[in-house]
Protein backbone atom coordinates (compact mmCIF):
# COMPACT_ATOMS: atom_id res chain seq x y z
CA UNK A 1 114.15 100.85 82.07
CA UNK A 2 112.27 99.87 85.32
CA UNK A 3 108.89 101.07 83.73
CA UNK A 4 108.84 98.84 80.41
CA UNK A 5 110.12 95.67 83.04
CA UNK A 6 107.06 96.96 85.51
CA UNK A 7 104.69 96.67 82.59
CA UNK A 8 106.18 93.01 81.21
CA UNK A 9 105.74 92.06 85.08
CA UNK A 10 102.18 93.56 85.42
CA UNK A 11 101.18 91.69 81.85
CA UNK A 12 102.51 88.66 83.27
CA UNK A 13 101.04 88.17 86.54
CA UNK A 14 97.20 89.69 84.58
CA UNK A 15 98.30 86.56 82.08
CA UNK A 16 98.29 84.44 85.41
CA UNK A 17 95.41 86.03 87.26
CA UNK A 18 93.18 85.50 83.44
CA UNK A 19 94.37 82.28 82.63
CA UNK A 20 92.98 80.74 86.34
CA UNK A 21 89.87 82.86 85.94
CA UNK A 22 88.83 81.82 82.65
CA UNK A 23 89.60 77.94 83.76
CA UNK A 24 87.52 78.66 86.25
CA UNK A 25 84.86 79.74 84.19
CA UNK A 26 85.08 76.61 82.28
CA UNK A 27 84.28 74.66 85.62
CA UNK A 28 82.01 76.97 87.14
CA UNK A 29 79.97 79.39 84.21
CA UNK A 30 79.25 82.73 86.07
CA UNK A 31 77.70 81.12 89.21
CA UNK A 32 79.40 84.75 90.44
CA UNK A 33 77.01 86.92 88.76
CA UNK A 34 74.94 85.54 91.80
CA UNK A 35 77.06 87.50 94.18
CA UNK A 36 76.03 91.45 95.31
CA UNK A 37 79.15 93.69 95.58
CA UNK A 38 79.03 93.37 99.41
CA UNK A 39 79.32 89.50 98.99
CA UNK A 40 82.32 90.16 96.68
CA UNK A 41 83.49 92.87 99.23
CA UNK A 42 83.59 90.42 101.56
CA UNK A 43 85.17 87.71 100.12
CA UNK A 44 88.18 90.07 99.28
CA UNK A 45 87.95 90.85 102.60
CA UNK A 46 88.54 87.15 103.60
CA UNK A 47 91.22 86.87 100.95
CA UNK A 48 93.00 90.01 102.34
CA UNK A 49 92.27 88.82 106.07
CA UNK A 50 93.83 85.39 105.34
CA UNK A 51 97.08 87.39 103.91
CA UNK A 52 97.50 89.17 106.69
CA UNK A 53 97.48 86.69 109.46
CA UNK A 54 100.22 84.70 107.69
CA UNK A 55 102.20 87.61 107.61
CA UNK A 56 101.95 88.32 111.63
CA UNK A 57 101.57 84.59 112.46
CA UNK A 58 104.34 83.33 110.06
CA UNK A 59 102.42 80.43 109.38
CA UNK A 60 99.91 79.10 107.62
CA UNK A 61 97.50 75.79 108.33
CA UNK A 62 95.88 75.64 104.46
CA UNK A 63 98.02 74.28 101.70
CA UNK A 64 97.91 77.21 99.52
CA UNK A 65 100.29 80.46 99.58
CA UNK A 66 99.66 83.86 99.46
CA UNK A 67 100.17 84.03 95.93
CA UNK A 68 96.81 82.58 95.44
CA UNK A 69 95.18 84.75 97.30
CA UNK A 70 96.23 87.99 95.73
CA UNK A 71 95.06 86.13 92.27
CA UNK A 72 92.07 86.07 94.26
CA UNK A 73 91.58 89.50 94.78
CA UNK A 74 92.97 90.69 91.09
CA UNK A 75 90.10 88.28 89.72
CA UNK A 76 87.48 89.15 92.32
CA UNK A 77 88.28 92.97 91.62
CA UNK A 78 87.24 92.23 87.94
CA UNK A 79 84.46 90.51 88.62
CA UNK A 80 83.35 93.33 91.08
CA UNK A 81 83.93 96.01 88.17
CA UNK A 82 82.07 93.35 85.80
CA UNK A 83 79.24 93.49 88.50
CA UNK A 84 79.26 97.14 88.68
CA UNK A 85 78.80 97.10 84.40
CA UNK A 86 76.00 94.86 84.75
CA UNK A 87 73.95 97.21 86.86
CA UNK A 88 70.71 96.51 84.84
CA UNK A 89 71.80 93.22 83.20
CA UNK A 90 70.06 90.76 84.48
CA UNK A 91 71.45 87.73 82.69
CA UNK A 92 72.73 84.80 85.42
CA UNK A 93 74.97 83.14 82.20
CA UNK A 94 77.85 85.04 80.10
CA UNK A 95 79.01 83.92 76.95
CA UNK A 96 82.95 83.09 77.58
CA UNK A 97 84.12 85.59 74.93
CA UNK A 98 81.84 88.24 76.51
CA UNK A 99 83.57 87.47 79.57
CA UNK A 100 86.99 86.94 78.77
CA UNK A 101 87.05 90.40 76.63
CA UNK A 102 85.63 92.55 79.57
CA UNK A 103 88.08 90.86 81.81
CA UNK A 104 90.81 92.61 79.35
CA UNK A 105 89.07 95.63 79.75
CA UNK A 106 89.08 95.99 83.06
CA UNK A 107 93.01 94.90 83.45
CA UNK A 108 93.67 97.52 80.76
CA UNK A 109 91.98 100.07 82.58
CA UNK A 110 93.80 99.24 85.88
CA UNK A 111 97.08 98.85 84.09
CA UNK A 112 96.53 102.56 82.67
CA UNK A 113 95.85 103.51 86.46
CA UNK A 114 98.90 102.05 87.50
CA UNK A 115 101.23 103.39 84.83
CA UNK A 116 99.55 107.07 85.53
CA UNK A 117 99.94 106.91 89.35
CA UNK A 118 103.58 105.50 88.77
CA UNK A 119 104.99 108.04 86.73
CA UNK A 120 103.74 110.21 89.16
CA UNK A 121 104.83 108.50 92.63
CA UNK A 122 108.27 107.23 90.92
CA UNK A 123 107.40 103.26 91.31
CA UNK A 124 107.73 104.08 95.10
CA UNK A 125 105.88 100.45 95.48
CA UNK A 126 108.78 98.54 94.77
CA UNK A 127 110.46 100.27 98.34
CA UNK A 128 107.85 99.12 100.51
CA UNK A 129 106.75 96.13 102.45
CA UNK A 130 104.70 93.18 101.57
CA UNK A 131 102.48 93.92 104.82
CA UNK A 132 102.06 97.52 103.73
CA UNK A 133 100.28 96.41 100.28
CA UNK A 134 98.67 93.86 102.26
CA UNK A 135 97.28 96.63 104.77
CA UNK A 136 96.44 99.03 102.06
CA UNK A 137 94.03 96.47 100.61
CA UNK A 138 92.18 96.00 103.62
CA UNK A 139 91.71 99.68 104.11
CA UNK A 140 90.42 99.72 100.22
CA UNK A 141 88.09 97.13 101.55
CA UNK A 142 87.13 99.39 105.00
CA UNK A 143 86.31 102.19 102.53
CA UNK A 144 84.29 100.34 100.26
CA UNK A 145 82.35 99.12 103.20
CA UNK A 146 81.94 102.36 104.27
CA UNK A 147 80.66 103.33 100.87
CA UNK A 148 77.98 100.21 101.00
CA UNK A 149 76.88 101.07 103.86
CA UNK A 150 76.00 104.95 102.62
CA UNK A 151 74.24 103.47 99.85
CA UNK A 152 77.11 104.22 97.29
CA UNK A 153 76.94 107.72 98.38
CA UNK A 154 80.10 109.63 98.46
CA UNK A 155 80.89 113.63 99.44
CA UNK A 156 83.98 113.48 98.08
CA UNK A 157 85.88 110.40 97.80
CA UNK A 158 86.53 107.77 94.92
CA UNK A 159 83.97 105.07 94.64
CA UNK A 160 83.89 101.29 94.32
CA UNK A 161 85.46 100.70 91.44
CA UNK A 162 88.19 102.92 92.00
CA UNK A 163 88.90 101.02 95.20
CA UNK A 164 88.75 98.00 93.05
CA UNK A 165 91.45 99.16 90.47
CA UNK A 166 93.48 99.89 93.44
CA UNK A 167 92.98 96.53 95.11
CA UNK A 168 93.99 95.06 91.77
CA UNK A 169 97.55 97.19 91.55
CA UNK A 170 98.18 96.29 94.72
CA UNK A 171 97.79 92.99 94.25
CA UNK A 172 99.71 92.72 91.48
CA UNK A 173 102.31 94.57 92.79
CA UNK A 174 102.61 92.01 95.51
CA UNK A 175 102.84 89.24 93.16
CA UNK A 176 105.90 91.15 91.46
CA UNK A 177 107.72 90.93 94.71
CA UNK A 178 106.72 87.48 95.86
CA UNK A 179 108.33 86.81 91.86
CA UNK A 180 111.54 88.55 92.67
């Protein structure tokens, strides 16, 4: 029962996260396809940052909630695993269907991550904190970092866009239980 309402509640807040990113699109083109993945690193990093000192401060000085910034990360994730695709594409403009199809993809593919690593850990994210997702983001962030700065190299550990899918299950998670 809890895993069909997880993935109705995961569809949801995706619908949510796509409908403000292809808006934005509308407004903006792909003025993103400008950015390198540190740049998006570090604007989830910002995102995540800004999260986090509401939580310990309790306030907030910036009319907009949290909620808005984990939409921020779900549809900076995507447009880091976009990035990623684009590795020799040099094109600065993106038709809208292009776009809005391989933002589908990529929410499939972290949806199938999610449903694998829940059947697995037993939805164990619905029994923690808020400030635990919120933490576990920022080390995603840390270790992708860490993975810039090697050059992409890894010895053993997942790489970017693997942090990325995570980052984007967390995030969604945490718009769940901001929902409930």
């Amino acid at each position: 029962m809890t895993v069909n309402k997880t993935a109705t509640q995961y569809d949801t807040a995706i619908s949510a996260c796509k409908d403000i990113f292809l808006k934005k699109m509308k407004d903006y083109g792909t003025a993103w396809r400008i950015l390198r993945t540190s740049s998006i690193t570090d604007q989830l990093f910002i995102k995540a940052q800004r999260i986090r000192n509401i939580e310990d401060k309790g306030i907030k000085k910036i009319n907009e909630d949290v909620t808005s910034e984990y939409i921020g990360i779900i549809n900076y994730c995507i447009i880091g695993l976009m990035q990623l695709g684009f590795k020799n594409d040099e094109r600065m403009e993106l038709p809208f269907d292009e776009v809005s199809k391989l933002f589908d993809k990529y929410a499939k593919e972290a949806k199938s991550l999610m449903e694998n690593k829940n059947h697995d850990y037993g939805e164990a994210w619905r029994d923690m904190r808020l400030s635990s997702l919120t933490d576990l983001i920022l080390m995603k962030l840390l270790r992708i970092k860490q993975i810039e700065d090697h050059n992409g190299e890894t010895l053993i550990s997942e790489g970017v866009d693997a942090n990325f899918n995570d980052m984007i299950n967390y995030s969604v998670f945490a718009l769940i239980k901001l929902s409930e």
